[in-house]
Protein backbone atom coordinates (compact mmCIF):
# COMPACT_ATOMS: atom_id res chain seq x y z
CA UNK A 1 -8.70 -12.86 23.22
CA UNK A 2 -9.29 -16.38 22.03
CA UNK A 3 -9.35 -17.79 18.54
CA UNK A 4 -13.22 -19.30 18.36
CA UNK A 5 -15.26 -20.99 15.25
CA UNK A 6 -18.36 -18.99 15.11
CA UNK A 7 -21.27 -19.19 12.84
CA UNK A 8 -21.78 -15.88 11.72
CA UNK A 9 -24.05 -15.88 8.33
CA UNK A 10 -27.29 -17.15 8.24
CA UNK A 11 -28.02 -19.06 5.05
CA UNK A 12 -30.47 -16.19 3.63
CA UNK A 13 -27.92 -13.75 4.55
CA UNK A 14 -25.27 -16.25 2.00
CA UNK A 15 -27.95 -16.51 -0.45
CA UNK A 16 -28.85 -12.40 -0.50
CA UNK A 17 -24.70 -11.80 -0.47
CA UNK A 18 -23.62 -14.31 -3.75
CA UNK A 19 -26.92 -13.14 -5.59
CA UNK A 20 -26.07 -9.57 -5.22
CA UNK A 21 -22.68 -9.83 -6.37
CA UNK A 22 -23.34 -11.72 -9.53
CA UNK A 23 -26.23 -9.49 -10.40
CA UNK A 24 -24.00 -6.61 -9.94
CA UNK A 25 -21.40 -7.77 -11.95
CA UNK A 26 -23.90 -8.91 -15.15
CA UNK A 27 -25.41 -5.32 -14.99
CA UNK A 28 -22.50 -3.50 -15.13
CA UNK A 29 -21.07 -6.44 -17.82
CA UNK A 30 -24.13 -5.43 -20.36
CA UNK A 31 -24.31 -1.62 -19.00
CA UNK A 32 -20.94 -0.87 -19.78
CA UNK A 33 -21.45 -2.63 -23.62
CA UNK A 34 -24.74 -0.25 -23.74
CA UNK A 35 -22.25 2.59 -22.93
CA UNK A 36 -20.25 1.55 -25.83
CA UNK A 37 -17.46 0.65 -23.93
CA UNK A 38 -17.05 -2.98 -25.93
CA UNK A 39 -19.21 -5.22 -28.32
CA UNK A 40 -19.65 -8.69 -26.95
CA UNK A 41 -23.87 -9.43 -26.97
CA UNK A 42 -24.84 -6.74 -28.61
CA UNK A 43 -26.52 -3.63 -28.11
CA UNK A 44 -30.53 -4.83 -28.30
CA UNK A 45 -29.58 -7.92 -25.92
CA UNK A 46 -27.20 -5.99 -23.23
CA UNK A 47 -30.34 -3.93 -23.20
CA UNK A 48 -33.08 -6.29 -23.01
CA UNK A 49 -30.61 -8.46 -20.09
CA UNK A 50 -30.28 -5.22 -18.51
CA UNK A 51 -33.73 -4.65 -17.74
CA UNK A 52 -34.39 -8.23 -16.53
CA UNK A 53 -31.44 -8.04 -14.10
CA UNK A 54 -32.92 -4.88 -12.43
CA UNK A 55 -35.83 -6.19 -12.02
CA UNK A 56 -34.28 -9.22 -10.50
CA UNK A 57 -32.00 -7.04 -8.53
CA UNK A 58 -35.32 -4.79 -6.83
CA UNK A 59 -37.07 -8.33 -5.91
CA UNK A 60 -34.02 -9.50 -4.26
CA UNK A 61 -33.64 -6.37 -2.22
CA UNK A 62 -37.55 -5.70 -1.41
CA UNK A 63 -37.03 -9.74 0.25
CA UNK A 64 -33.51 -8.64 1.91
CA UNK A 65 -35.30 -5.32 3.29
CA UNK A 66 -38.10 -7.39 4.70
CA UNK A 67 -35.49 -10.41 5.97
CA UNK A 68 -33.40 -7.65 7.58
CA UNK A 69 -36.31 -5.94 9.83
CA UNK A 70 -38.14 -9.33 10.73
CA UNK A 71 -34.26 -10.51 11.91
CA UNK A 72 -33.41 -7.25 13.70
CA UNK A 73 -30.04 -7.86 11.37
CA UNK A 74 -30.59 -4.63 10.15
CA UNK A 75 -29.48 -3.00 13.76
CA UNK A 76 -25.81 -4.18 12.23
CA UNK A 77 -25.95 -1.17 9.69
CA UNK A 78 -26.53 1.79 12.25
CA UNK A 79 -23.48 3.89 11.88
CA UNK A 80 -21.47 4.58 15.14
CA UNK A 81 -18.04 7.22 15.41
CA UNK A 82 -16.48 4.98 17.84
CA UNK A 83 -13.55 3.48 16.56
CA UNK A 84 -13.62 4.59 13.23
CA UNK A 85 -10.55 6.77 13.17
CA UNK A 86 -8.73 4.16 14.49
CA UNK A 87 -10.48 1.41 11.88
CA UNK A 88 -9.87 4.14 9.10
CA UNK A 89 -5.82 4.41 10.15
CA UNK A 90 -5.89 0.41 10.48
CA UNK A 91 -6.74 -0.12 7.04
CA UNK A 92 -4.43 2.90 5.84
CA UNK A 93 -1.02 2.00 7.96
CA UNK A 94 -1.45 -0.41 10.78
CA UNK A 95 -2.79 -3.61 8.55
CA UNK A 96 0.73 -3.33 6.99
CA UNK A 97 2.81 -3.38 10.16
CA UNK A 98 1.04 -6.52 11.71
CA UNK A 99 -1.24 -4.21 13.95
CA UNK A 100 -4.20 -5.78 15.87
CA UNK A 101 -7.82 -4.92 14.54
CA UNK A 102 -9.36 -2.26 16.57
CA UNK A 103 -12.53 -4.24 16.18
CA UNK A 104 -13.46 -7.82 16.44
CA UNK A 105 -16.57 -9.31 14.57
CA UNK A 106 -19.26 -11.42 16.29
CA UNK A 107 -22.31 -12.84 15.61
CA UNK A 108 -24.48 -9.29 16.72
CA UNK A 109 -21.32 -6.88 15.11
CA UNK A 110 -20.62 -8.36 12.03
CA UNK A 111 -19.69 -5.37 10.55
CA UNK A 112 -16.91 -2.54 11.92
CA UNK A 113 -17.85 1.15 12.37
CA UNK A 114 -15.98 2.08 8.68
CA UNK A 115 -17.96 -1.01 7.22
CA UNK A 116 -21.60 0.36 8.71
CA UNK A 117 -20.84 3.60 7.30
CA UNK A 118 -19.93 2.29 3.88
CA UNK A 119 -22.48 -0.21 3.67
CA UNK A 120 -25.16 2.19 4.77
CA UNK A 121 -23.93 4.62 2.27
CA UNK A 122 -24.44 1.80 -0.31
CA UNK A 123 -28.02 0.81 0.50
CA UNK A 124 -29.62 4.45 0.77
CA UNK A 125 -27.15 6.32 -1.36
CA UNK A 126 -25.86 4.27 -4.24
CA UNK A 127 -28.54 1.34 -5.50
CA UNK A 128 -31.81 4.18 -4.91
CA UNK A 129 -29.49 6.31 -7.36
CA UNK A 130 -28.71 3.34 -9.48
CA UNK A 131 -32.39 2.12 -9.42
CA UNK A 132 -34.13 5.48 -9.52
CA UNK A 133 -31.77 6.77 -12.74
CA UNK A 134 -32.21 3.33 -14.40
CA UNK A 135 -36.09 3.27 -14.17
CA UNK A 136 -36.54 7.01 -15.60
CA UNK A 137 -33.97 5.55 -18.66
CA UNK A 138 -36.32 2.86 -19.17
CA UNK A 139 -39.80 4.62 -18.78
CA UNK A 140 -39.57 8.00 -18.91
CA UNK A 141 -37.19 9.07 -21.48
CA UNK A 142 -39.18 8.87 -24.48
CA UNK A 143 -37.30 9.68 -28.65
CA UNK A 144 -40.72 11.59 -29.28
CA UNK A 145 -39.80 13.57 -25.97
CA UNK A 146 -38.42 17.54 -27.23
CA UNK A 147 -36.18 17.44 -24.08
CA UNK A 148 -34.84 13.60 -24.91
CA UNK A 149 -31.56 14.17 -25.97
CA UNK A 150 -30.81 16.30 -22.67
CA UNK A 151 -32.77 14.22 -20.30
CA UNK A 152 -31.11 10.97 -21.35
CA UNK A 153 -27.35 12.74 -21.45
CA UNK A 154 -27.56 13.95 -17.37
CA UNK A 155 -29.70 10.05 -16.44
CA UNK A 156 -27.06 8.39 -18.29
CA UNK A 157 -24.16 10.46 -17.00
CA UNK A 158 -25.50 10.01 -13.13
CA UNK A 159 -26.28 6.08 -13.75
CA UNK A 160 -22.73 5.98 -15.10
CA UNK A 161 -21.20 8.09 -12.02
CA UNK A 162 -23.50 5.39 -9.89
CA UNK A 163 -22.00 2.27 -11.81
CA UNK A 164 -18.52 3.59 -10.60
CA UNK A 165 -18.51 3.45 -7.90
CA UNK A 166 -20.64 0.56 -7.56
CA UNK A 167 -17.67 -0.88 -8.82
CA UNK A 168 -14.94 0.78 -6.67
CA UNK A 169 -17.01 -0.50 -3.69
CA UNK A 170 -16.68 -3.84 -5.16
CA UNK A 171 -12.94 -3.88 -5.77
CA UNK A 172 -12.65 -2.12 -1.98
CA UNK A 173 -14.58 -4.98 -0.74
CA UNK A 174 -12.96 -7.95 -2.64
CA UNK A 175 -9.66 -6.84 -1.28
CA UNK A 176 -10.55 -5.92 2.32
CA UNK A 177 -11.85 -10.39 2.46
CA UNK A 178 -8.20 -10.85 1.75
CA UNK A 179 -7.20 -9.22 5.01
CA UNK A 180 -8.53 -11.84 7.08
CA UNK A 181 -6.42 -14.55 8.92
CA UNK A 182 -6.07 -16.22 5.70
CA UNK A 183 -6.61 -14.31 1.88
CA UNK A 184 -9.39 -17.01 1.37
CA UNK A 185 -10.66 -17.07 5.00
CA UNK A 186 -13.63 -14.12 4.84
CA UNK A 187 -14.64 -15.49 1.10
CA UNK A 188 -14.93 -19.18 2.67
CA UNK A 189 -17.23 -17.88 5.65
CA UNK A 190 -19.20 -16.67 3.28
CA UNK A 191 -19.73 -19.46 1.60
CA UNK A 192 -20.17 -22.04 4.82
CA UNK A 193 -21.38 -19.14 7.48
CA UNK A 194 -18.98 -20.10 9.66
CA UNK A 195 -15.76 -18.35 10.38
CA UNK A 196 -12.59 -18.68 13.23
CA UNK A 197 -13.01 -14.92 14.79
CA UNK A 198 -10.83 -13.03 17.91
CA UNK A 199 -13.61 -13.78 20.94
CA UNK A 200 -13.50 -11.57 24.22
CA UNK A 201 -14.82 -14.22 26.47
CA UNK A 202 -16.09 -11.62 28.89
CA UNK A 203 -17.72 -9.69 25.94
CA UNK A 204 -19.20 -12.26 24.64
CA UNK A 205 -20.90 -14.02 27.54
CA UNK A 206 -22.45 -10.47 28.35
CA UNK A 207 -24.13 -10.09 24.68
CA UNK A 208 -25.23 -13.61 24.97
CA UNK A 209 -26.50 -13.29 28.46
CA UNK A 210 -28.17 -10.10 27.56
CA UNK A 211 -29.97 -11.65 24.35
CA UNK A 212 -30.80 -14.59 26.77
CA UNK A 213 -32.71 -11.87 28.67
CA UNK A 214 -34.04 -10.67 25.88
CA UNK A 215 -35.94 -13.98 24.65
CA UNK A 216 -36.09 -15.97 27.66
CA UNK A 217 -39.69 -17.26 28.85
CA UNK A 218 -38.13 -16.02 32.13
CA UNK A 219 -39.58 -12.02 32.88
CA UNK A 220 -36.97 -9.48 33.31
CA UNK A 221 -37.62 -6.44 35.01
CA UNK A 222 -35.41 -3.30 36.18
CA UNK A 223 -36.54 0.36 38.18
CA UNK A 224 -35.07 2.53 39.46
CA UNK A 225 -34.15 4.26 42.72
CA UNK A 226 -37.66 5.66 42.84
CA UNK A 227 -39.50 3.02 42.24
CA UNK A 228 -39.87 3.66 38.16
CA UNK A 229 -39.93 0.52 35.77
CA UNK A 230 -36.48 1.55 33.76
CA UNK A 231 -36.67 -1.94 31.74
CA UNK A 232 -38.17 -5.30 30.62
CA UNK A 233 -37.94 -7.84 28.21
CA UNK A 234 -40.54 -9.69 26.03
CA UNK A 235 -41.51 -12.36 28.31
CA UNK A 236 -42.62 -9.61 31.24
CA UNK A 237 -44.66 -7.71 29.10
CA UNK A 238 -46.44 -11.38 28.16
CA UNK A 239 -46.87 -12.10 31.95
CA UNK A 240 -48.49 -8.44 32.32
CA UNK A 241 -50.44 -8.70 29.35
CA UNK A 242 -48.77 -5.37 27.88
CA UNK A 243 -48.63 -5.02 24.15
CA UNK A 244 -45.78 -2.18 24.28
CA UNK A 245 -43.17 -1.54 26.33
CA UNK A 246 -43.27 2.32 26.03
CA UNK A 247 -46.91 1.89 27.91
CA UNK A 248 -44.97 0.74 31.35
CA UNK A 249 -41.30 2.09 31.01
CA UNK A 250 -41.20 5.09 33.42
CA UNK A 251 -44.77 3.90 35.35
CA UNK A 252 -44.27 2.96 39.30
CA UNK A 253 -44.20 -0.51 40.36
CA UNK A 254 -47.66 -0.26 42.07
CA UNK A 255 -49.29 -0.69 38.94
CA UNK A 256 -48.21 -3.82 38.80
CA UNK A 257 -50.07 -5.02 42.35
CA UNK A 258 -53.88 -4.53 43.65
CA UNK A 259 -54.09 -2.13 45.83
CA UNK A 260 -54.45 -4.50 48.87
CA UNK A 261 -50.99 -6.33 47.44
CA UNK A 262 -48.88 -2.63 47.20
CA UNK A 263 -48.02 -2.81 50.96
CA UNK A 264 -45.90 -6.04 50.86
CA UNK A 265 -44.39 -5.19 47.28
CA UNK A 266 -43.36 -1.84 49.39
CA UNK A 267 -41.87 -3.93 51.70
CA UNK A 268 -40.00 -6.22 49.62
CA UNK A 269 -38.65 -3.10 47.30
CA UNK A 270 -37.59 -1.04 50.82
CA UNK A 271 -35.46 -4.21 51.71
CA UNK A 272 -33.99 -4.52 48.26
CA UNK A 273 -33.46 -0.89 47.96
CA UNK A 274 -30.89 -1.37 51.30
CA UNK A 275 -29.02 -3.97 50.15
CA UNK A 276 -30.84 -7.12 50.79
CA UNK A 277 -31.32 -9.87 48.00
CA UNK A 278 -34.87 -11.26 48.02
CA UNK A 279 -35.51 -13.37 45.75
CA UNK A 280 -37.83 -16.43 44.79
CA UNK A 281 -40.85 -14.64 46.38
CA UNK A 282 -44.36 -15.91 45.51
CA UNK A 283 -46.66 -13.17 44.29
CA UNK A 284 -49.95 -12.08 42.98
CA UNK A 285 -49.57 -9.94 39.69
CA UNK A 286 -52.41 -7.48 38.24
CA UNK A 287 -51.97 -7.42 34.57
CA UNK A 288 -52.89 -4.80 32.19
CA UNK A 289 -55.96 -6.20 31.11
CA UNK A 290 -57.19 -6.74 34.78
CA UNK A 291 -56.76 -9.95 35.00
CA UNK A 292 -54.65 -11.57 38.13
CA UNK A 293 -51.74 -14.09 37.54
CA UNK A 294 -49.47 -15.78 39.91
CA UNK A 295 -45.27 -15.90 39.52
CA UNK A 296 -42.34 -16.22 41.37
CA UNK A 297 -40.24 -13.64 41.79
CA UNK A 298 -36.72 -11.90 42.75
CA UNK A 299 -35.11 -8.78 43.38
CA UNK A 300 -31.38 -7.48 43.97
CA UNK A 301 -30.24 -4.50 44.20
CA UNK A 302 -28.27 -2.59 41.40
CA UNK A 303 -25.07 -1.15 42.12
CA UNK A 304 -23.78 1.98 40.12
CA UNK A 305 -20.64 3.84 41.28
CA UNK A 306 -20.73 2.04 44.95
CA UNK A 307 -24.31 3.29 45.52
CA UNK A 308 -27.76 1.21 45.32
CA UNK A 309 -29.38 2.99 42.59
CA UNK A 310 -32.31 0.63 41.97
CA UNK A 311 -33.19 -3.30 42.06
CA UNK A 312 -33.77 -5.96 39.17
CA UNK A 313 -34.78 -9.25 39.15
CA UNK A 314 -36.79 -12.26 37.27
CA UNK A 315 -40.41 -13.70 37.23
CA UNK A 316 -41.56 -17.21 36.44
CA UNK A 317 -45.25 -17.38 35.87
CA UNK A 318 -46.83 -20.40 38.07
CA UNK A 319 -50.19 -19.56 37.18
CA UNK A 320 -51.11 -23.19 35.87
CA UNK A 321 -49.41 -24.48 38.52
CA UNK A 322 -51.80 -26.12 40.90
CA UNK A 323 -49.65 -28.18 42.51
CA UNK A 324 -47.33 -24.95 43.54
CA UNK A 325 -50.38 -22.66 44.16
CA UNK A 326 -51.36 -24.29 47.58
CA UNK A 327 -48.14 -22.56 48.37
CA UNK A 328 -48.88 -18.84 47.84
CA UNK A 329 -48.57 -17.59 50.91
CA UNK A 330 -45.11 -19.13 51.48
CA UNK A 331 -42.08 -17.24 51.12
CA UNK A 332 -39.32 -19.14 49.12
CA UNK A 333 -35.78 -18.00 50.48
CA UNK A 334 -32.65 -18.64 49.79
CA UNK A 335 -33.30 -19.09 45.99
CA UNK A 336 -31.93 -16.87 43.25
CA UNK A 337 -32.20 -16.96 39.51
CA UNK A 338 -29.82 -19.91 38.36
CA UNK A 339 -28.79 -19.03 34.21
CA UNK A 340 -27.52 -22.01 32.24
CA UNK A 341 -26.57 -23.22 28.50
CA UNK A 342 -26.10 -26.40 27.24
CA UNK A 343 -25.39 -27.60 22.93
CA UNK A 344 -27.04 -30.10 21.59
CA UNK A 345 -25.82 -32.84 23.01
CA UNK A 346 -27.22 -31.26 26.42
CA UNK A 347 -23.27 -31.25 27.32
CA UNK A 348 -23.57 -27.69 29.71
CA UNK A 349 -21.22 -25.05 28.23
CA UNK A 350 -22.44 -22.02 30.76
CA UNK A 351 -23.78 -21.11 34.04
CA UNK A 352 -23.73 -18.54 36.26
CA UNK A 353 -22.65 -18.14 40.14
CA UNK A 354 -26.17 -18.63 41.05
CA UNK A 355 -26.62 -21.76 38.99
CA UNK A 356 -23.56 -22.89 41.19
CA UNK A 357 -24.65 -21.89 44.25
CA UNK A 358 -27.98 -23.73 43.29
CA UNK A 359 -26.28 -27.00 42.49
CA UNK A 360 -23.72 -26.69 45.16
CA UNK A 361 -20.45 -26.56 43.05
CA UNK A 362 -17.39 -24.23 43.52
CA UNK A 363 -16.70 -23.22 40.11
CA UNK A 364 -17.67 -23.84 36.49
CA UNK A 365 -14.61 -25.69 35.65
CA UNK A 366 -16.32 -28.59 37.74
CA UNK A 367 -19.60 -28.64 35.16
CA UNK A 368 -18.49 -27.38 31.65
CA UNK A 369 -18.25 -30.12 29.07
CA UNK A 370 -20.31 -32.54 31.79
CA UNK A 371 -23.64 -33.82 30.52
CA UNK A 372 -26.65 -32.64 32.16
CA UNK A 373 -27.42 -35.55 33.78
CA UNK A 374 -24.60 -35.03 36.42
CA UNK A 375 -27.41 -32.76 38.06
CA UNK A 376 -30.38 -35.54 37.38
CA UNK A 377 -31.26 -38.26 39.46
CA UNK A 378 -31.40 -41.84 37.79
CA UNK A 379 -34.94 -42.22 38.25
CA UNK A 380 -35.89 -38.61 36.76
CA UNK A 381 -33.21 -38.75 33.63
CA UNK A 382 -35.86 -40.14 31.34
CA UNK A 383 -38.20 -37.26 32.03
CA UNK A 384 -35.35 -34.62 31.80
CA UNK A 385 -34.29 -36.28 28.63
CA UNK A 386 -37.53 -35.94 27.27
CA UNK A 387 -38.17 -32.46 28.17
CA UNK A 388 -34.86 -31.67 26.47
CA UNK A 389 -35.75 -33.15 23.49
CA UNK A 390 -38.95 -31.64 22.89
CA UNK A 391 -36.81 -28.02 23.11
CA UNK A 392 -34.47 -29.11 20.86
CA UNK A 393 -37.72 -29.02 18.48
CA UNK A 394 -38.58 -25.55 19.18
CA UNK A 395 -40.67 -26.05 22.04
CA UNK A 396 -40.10 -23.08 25.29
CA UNK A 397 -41.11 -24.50 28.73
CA UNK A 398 -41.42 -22.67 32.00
CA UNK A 399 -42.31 -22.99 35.39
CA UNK A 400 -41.63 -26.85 34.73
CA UNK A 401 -41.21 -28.20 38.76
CA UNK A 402 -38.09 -30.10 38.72
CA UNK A 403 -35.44 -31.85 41.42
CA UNK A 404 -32.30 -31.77 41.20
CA UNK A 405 -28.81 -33.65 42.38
CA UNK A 406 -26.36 -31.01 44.12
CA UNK A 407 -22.35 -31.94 43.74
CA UNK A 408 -22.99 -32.76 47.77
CA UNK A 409 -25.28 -35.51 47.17
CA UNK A 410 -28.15 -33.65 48.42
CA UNK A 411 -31.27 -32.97 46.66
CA UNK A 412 -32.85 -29.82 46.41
CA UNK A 413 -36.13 -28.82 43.98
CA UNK A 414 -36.36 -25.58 41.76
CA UNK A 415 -38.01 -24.31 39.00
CA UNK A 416 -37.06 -24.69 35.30
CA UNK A 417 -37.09 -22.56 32.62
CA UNK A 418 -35.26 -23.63 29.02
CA UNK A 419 -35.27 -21.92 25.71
CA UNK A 420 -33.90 -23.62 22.63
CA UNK A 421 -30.92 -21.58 21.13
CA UNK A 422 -30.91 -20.89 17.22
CA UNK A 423 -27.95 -20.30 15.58
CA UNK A 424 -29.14 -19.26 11.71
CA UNK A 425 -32.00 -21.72 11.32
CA UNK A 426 -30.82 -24.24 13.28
CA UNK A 427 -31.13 -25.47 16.88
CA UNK A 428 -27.94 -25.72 17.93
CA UNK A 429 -28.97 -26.27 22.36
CA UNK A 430 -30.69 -24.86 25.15
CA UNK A 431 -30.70 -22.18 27.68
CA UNK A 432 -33.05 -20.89 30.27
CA UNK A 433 -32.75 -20.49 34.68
CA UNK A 434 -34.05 -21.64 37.77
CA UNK A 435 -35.29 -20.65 40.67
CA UNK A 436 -34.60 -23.05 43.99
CA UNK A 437 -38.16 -24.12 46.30
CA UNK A 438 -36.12 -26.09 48.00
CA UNK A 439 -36.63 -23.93 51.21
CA UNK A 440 -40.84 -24.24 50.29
CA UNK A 441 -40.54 -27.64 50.57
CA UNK A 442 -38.84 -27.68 54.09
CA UNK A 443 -41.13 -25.04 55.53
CA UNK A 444 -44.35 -26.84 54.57
């Protein structure tokens, strides 16, 4: 584990958080003088500053609701049993003898399995109580109503139960931000979004690889032993014109071909299938819509428990290429799907072994913290540079034709994917792969 500065809360997410918590704490301020409990405003005004705080309270969660499905943030609030005994004894024993968390936050688990439960519990438990109880008080409890008095004794007594523990869940969570790194250091992250968390390199590289996948212009596929599509991503079903990915998930490759293309995609899936990596392979594609497209492709194998149990690979579309599509009928070899990620600055903070193989270096150490020109010809820097740029504004590129300088001095040509990276609503670099032609441009 390594100590890392992350940013973990979006600005919305800061904004939703600090509005909550003062609304909460005004409506139980003038709910509690309604109850009697003190007389500081008044009765008519704790009343009338009631109301106007629920209100404000449902608007602010009808726009967290909608923020939290259009993010996908609200996949941090499914409940899990993993790990929660041993959260649950954390926070009961081991936080006082110096134990280590049985959890570690990142930017996709913000929250541990005791905090999903609890937090869950609060949004479809607690505030529809609070919110349902509080709306029949104000509308449907009428003086000229014969069953008034009882109605408004049980609606008051369950709106009172609900502002409990409202408020217990607020104490419980004021004093779990003070066991932190620092007392302060949770409350501050809150305040900036950005917090120094325990980072599992290994972890973390996978999640980030695997929402690379997820958003990359670059088609992922996976199927299995038989030949069944198991998985894609976003930017396959694009390619393929598919609206759903339930429509192709458990179909057989050959829908993917015309029936005069299924021989040689049975050919390249029998060689993948014992063992052999082929990958960069021009193809035709038949899309769901009947339409044809062209893309590069690659395959390897998948290995589960020392056995090939299916393949997987990546597609770059090509289909605007003209100056590639003279090519078609050439196969690309040696090439593989090259993964990299660099910050703003374009200074490269990640590749893979394939990106190294590509660019001819023996290990990362050699290229993290370089700039990307260390892989750029002088003459072509200015054209890199302003492809960069132009993702660093949002922009996604692929199947951009590209050379590149190898650590050898040689020069080699591939094809160029890059993504721009968002961290809250900010840019903060670029990722993407590439596929090596390099072998094309020999044969032809």
């Amino acid at each position: 584990m390594i100590k890392k500065r992350t940013y973990i809360y979006r600005s919305f997410e800061r904004f939703w958080h600090w509005s909550q918590a003062l609304l909460i704490f005004f409506l139980a301020f003038t709910g509690f003088e309604i109850h009697g409990t003190y007389d500081f405003i008044g009765f008519e005004n704790s009343v009338k500053w009631h109301d106007i705080a629920a209100w404000a309270f449902l608007v602010l969660i009808v726009f967290t609701i909608f923020w939290h499905f259009v993010t996908g943030e609200w996949k941090q609030y499914i409940p899990t049993t993993k790990f929660i005994k041993a959260q649950v004894s954390f926070y009961i024993t081991g936080i006082f003898k110096g134990a280590p968390h049985p959890t570690h936050k990142t930017i996709y688990t913000k929250f541990n399995p005791l905090q999903r439960v609890i937090y869950l519990g609060l949004k479809i438990l607690i505030l529809p109580v609070q919110f349902l109880t509080g709306f029949i008080y104000m509308f449907y409890i009428y003086p000229d109503n014969p069953a008034h008095e009882f109605g408004l004794e049980i609606i008051a007594t369950i709106h009172t139960i609900g502002a409990f523990a409202l408020l217990a869940f607020v104490i419980a969570h004021v004093y779990l931000t003070t066991t932190g790194d620092t007392p302060l250091s949770s409350i501050k992250a809150m305040i900036t979004g950005w917090e120094v968390i325990d980072v599992d390199e290994k972890e973390e590289r996978m999640k980030h690889l695997q929402k690379s996948l997820d958003e990359s212009v670059a088609g992922y596929y996976r199927m299995d032993k038989e030949g069944r599509i198991i998985d894609v991503n976003e930017a396959w079903l694009e390619m393929y014109k598919y609206t759903d990915r339930n429509i192709v998930i458990g179909k057989h490759y050959s829908v993917t071909r015309d029936e005069k293309n299924v021989k040689e995609l049975d050919e390249l899936v029998a060689k993948v299938m014992n063992g052999e990596s082929i990958t960069g392979i021009p193809a035709k594609r038949k899309c769901m819509d009947g339409t044809k497209g062209k893309h590069v492709l690659s395959a390897n194998p998948v290995i589960e428990d020392g056995e090939i149990a299916g393949m997987e690979g990546f597609i770059l579309d090509i289909t605007e290429k003209e100056e590639f599509s003279e090519h078609m009928n050439y196969v690309v070899r040696n090439s593989s799907a090259g993964y990299y990620r660099m910050d703003e600055n374009k200074i490269i903070v990640d590749v893979n072994d394939a990106w190294l193989k590509i660019c001819k270096y023996g290990n990362k150490s050699e290229v993290i913290g370089k700039h990307c020109s260390i892989i750029c010809r002088p003459t072509e820097l200015d054209n890199l540079e302003t492809k960069f740029e132009r993702v660093l504004k949002g922009e996604t590129m692929s199947g951009i034709i590209g050379t590149r300088k190898c650590k050898d001095g040689s020069v080699g040509k591939h094809i160029l994917s890059a993504n721009p990276i968002y961290v809250g609503n900010l840019i903060a670099g670029i990722e993407g792969f590439i596929l090596d032609i390099t072998k094309l441009e020999k044969d032809l």
